[in-house]
PDB file of N, CA and C in Angstrom:
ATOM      1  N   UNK A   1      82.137 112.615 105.812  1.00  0.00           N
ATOM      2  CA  UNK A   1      83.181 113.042 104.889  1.00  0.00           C
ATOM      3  C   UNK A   1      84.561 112.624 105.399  1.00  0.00           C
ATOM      4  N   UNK A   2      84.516 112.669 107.066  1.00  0.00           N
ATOM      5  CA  UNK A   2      86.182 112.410 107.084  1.00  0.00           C
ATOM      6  C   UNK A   2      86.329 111.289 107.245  1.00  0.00           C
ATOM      7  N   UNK A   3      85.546 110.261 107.764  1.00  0.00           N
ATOM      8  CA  UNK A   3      85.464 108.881 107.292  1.00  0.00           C
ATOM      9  C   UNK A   3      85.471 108.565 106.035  1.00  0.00           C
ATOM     10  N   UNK A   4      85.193 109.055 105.030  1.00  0.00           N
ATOM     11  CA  UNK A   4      85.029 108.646 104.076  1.00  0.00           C
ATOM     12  C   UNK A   4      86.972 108.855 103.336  1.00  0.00           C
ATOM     13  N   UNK A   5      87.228 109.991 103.642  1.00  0.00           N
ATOM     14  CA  UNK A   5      88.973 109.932 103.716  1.00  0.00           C
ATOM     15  C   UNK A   5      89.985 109.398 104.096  1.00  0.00           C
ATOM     16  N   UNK A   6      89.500 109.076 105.801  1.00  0.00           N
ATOM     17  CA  UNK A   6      90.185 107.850 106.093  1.00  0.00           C
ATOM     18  C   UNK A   6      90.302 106.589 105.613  1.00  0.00           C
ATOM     19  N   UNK A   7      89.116 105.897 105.275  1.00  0.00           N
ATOM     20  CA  UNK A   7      88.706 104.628 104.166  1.00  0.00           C
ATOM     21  C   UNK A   7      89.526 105.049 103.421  1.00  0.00           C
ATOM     22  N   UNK A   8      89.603 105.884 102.199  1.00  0.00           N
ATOM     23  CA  UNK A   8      90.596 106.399 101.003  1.00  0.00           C
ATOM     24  C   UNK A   8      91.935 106.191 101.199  1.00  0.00           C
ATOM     25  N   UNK A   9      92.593 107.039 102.421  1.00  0.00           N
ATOM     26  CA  UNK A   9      93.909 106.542 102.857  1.00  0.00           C
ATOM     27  C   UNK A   9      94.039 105.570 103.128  1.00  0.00           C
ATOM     28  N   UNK A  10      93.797 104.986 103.743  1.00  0.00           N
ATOM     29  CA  UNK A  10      93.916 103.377 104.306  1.00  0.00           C
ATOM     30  C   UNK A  10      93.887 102.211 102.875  1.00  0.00           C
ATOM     31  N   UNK A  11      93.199 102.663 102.329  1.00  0.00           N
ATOM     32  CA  UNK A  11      93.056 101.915 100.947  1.00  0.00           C
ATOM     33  C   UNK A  11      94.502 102.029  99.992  1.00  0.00           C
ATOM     34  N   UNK A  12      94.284 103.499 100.059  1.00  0.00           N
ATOM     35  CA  UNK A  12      95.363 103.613  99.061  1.00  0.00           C
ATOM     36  C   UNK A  12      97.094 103.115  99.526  1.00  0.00           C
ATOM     37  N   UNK A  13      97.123 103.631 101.194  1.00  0.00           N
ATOM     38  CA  UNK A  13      97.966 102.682 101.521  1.00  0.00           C
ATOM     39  C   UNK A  13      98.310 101.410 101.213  1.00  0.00           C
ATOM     40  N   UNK A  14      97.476 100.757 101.496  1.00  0.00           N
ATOM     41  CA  UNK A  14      97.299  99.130 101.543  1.00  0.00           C
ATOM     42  C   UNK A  14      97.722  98.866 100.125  1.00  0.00           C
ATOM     43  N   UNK A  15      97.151  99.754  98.949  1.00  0.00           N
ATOM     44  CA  UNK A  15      97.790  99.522  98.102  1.00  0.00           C
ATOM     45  C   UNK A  15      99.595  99.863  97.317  1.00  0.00           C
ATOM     46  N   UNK A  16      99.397 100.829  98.124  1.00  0.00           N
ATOM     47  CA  UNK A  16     101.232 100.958  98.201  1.00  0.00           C
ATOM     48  C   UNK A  16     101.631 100.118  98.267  1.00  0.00           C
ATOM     49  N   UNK A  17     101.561  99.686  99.294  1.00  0.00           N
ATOM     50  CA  UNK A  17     102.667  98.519 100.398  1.00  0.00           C
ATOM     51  C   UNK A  17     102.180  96.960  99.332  1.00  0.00           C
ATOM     52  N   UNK A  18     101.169  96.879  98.924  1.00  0.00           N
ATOM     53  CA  UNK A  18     101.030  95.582  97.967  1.00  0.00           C
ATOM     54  C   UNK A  18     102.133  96.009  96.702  1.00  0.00           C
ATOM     55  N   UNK A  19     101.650  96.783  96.242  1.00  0.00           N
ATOM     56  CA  UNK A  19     102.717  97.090  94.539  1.00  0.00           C
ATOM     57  C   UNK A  19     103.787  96.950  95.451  1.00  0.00           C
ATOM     58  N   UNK A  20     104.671  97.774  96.470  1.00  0.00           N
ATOM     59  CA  UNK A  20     105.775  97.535  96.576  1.00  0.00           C
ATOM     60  C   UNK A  20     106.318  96.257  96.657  1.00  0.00           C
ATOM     61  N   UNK A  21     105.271  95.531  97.677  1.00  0.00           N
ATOM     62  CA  UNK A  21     105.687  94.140  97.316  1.00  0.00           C
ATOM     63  C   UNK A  21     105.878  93.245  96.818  1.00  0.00           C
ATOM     64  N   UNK A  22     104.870  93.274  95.878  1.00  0.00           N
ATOM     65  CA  UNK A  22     104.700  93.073  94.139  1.00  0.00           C
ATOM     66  C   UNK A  22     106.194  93.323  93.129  1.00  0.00           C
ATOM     67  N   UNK A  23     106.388  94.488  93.514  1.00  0.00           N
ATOM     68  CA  UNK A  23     107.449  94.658  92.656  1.00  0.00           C
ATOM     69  C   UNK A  23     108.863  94.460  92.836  1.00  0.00           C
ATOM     70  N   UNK A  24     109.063  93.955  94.393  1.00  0.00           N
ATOM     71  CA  UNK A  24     110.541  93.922  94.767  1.00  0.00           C
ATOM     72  C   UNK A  24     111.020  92.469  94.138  1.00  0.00           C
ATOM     73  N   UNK A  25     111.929  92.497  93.306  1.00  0.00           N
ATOM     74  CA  UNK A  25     112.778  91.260  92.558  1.00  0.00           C
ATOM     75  C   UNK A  25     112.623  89.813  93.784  1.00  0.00           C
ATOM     76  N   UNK A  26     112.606  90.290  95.279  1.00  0.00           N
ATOM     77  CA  UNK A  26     112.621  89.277  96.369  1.00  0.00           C
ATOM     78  C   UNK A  26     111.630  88.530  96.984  1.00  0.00           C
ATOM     79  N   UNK A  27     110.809  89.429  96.740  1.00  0.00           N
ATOM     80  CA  UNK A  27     109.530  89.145  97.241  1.00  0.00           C
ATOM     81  C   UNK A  27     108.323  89.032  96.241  1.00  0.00           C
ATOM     82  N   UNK A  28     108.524  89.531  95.347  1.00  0.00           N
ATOM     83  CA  UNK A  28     107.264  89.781  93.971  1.00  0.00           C
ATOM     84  C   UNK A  28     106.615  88.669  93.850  1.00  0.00           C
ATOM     85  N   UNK A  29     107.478  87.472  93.221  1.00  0.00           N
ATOM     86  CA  UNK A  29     107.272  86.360  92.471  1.00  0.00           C
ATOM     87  C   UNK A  29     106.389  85.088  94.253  1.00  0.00           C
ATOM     88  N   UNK A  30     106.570  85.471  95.032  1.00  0.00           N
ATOM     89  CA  UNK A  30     105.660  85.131  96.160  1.00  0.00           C
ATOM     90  C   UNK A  30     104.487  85.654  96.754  1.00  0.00           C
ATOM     91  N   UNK A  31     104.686  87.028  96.540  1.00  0.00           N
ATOM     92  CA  UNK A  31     103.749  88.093  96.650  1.00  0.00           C
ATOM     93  C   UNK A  31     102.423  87.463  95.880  1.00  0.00           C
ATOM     94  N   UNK A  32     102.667  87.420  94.590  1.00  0.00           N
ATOM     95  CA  UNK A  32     101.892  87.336  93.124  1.00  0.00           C
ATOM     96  C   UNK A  32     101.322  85.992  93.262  1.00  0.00           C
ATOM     97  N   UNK A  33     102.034  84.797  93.745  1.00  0.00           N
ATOM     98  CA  UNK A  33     101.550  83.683  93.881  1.00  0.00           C
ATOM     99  C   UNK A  33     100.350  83.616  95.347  1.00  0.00           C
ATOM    100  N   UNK A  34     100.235  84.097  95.760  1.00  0.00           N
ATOM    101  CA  UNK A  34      99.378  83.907  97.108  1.00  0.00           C
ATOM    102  C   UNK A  34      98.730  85.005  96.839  1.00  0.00           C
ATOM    103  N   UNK A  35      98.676  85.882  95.891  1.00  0.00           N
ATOM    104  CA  UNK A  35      97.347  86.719  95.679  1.00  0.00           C
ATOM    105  C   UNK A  35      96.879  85.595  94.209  1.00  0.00           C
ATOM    106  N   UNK A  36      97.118  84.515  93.541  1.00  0.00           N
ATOM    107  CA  UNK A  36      96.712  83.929  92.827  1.00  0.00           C
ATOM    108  C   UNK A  36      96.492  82.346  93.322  1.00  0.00           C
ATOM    109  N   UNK A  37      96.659  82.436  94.707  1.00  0.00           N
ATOM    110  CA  UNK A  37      96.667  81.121  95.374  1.00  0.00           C
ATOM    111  C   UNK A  37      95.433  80.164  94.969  1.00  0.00           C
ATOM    112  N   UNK A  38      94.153  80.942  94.559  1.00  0.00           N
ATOM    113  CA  UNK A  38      93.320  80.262  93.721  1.00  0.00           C
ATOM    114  C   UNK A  38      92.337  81.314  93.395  1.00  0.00           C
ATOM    115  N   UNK A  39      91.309  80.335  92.669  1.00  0.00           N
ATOM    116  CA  UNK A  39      90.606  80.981  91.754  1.00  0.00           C
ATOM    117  C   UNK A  39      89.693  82.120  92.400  1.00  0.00           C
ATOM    118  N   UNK A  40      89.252  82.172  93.501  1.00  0.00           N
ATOM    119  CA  UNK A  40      88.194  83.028  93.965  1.00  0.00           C
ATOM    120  C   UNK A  40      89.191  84.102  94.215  1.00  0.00           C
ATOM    121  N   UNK A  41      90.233  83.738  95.458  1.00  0.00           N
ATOM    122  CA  UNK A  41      91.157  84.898  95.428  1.00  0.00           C
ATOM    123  C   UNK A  41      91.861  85.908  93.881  1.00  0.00           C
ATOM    124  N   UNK A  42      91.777  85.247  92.960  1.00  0.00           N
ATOM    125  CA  UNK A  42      92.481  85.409  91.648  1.00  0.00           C
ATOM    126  C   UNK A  42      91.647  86.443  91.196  1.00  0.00           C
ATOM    127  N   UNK A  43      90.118  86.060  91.375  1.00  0.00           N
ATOM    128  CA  UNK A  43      88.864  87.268  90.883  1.00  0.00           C
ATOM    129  C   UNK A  43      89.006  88.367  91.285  1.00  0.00           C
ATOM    130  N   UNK A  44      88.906  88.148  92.858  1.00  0.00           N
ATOM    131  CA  UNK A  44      88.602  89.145  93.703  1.00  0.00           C
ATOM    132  C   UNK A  44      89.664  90.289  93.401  1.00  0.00           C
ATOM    133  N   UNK A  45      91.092  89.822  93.561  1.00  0.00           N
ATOM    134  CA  UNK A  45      91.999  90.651  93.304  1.00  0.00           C
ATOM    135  C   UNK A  45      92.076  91.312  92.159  1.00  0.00           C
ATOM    136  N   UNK A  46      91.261  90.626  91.516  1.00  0.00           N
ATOM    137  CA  UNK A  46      91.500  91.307  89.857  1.00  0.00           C
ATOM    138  C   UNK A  46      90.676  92.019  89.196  1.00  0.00           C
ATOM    139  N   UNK A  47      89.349  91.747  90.108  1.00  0.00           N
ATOM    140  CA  UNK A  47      87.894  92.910  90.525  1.00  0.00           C
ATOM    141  C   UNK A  47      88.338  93.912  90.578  1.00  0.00           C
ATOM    142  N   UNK A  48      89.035  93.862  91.941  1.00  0.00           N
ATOM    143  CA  UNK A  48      89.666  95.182  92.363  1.00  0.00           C
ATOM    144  C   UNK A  48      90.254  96.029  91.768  1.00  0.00           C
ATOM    145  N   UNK A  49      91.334  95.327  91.128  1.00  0.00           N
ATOM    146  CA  UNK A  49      92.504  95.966  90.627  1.00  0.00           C
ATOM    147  C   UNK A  49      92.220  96.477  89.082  1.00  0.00           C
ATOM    148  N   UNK A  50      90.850  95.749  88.571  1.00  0.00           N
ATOM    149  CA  UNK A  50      89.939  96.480  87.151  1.00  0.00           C
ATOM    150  C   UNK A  50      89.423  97.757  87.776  1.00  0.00           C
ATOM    151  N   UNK A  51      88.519  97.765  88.393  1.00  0.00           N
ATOM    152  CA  UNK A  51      88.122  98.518  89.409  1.00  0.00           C
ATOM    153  C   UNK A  51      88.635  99.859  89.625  1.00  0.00           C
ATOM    154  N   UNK A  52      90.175  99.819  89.913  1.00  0.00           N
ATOM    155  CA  UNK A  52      91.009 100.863  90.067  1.00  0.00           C
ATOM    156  C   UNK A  52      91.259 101.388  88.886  1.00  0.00           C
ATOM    157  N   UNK A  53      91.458 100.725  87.669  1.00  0.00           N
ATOM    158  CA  UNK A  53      92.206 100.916  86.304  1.00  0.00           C
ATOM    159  C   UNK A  53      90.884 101.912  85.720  1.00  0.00           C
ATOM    160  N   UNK A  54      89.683 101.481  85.704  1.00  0.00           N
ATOM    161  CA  UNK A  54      88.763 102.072  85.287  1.00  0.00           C
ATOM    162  C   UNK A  54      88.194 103.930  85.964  1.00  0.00           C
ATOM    163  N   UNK A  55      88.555 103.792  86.568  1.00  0.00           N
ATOM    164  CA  UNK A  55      88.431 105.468  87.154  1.00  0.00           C
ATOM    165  C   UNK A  55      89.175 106.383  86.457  1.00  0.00           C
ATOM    166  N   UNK A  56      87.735 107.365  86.245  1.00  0.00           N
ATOM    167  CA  UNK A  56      88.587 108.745  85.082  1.00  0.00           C
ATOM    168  C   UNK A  56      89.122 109.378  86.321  1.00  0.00           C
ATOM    169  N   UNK A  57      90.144 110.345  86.207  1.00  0.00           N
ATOM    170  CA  UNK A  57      91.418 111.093  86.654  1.00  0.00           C
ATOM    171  C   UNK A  57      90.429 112.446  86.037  1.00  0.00           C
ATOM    172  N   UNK A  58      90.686 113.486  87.572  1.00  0.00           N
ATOM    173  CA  UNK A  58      90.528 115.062  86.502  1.00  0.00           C
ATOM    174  C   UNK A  58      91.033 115.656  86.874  1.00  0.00           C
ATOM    175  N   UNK A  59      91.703 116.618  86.442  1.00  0.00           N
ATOM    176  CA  UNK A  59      93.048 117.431  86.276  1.00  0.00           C
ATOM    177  C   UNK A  59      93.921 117.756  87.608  1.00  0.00           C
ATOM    178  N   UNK A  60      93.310 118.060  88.560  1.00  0.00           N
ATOM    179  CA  UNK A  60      94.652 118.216  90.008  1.00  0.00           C
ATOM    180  C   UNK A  60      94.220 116.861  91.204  1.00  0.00           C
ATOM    181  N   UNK A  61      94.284 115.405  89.855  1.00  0.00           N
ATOM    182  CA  UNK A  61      94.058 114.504  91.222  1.00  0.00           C
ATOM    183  C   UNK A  61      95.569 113.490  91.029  1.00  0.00           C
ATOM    184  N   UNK A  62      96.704 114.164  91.054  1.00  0.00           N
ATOM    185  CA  UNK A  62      97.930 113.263  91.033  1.00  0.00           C
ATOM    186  C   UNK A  62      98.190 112.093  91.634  1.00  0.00           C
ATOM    187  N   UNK A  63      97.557 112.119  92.585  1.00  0.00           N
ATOM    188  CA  UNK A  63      97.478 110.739  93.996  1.00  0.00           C
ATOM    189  C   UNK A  63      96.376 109.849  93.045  1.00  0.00           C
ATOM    190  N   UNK A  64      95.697 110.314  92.857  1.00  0.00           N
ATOM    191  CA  UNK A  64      94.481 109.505  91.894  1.00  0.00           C
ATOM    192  C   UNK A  64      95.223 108.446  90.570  1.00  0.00           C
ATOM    193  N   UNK A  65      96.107 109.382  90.024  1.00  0.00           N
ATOM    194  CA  UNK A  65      96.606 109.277  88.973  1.00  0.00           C
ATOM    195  C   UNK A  65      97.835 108.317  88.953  1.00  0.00           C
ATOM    196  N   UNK A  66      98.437 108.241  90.499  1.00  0.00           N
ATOM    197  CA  UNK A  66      99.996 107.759  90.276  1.00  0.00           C
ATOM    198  C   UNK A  66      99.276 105.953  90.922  1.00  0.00           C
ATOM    199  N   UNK A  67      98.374 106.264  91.704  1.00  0.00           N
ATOM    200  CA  UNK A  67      97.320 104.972  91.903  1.00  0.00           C
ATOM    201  C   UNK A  67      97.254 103.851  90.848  1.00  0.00           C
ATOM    202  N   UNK A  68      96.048 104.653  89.682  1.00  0.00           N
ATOM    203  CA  UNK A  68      96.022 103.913  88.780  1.00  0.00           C
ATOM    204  C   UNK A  68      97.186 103.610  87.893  1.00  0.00           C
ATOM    205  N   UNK A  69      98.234 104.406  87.883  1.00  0.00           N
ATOM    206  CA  UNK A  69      99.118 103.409  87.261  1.00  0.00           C
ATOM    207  C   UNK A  69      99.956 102.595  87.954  1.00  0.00           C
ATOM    208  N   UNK A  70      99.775 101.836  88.996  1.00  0.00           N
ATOM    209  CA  UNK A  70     100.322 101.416  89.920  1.00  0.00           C
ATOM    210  C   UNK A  70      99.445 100.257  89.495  1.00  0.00           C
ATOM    211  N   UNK A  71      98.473 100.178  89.716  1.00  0.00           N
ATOM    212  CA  UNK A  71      97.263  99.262  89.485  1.00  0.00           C
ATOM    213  C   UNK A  71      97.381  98.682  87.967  1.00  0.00           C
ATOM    214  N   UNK A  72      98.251  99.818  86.899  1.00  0.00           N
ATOM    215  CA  UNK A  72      98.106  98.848  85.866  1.00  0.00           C
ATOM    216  C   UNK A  72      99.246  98.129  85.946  1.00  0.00           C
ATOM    217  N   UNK A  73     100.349  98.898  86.366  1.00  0.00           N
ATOM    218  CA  UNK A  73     101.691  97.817  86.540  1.00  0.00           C
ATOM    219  C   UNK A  73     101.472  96.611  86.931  1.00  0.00           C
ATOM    220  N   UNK A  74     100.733  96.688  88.213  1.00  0.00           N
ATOM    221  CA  UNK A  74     100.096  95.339  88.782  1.00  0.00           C
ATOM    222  C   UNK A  74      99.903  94.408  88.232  1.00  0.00           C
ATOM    223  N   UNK A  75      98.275  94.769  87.278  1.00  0.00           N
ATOM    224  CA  UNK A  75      97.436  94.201  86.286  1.00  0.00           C
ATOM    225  C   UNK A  75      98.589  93.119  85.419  1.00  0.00           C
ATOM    226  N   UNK A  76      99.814  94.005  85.154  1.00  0.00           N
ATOM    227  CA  UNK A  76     100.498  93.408  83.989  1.00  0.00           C
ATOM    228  C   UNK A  76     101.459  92.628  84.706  1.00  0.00           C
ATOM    229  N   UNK A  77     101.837  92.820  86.334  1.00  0.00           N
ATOM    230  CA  UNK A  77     102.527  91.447  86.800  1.00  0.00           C
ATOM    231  C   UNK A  77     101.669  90.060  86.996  1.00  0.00           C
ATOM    232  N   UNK A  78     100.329  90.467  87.410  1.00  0.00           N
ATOM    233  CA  UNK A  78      99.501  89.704  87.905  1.00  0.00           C
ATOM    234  C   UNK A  78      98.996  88.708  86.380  1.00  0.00           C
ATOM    235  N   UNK A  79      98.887  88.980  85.472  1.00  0.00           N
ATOM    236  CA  UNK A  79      97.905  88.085  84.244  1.00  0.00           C
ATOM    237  C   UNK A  79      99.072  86.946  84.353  1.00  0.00           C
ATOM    238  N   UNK A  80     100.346  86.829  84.199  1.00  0.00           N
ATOM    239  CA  UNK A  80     101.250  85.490  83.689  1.00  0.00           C
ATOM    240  C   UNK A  80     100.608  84.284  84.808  1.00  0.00           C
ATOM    241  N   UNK A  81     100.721  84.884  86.105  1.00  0.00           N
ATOM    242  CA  UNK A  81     100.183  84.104  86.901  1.00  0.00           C
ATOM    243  C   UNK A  81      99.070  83.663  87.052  1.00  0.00           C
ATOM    244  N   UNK A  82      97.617  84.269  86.670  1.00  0.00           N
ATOM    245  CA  UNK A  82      96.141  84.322  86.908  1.00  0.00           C
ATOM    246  C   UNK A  82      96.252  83.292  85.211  1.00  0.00           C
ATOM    247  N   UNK A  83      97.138  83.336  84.050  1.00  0.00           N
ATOM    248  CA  UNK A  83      96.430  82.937  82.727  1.00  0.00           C
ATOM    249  C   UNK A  83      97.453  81.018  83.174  1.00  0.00           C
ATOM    250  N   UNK A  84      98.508  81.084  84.165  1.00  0.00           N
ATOM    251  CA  UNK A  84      98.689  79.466  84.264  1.00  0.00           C
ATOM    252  C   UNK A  84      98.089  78.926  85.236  1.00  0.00           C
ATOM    253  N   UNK A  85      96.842  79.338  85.503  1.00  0.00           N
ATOM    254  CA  UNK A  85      95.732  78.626  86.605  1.00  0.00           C
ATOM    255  C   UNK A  85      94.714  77.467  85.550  1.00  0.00           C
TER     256      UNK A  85
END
């Protein structure tokens, strides 16, 4: 079980620190390109990041919740780049 929490944090971290990077005006538009650097990477990331979007939320999971919409923000920086491959 507490392994299984740690994995969780660590994840969800990792995904912080990506959206943030994702989203800073300085770094985004480089960020986005080297997670679309090609096609296998382009999947994988976008596995994932379906992956996340698809999980039901139930009522006191806010961390759950502020996740997936993080993941869709993503989703919606990530397609301009993944659809000019």
């Amino acid at each position: 079980m507490r392994r299984t929490m740690l994995r969780a944090t660590l994840i969800r971290e990792a995904f912080l620190l990506l959206h943030s990077l994702a989203s800073n005006p300085k770094y985004g538009a480089s960020v986005l390109q080297v997670l679309t650097n090609t096609k296998a990477q382009s999947r994988l990331f976008l596995s994932v990041v379906s992956r996340i979007t698809s999980r039901r939320i139930q009522e006191n999971q806010t961390d759950k919740a502020d996740i997936i919409e993080m993941a869709r923000e993503l989703l919606q920086r990530i397609l301009p780049y993944v659809r000019d491959m």
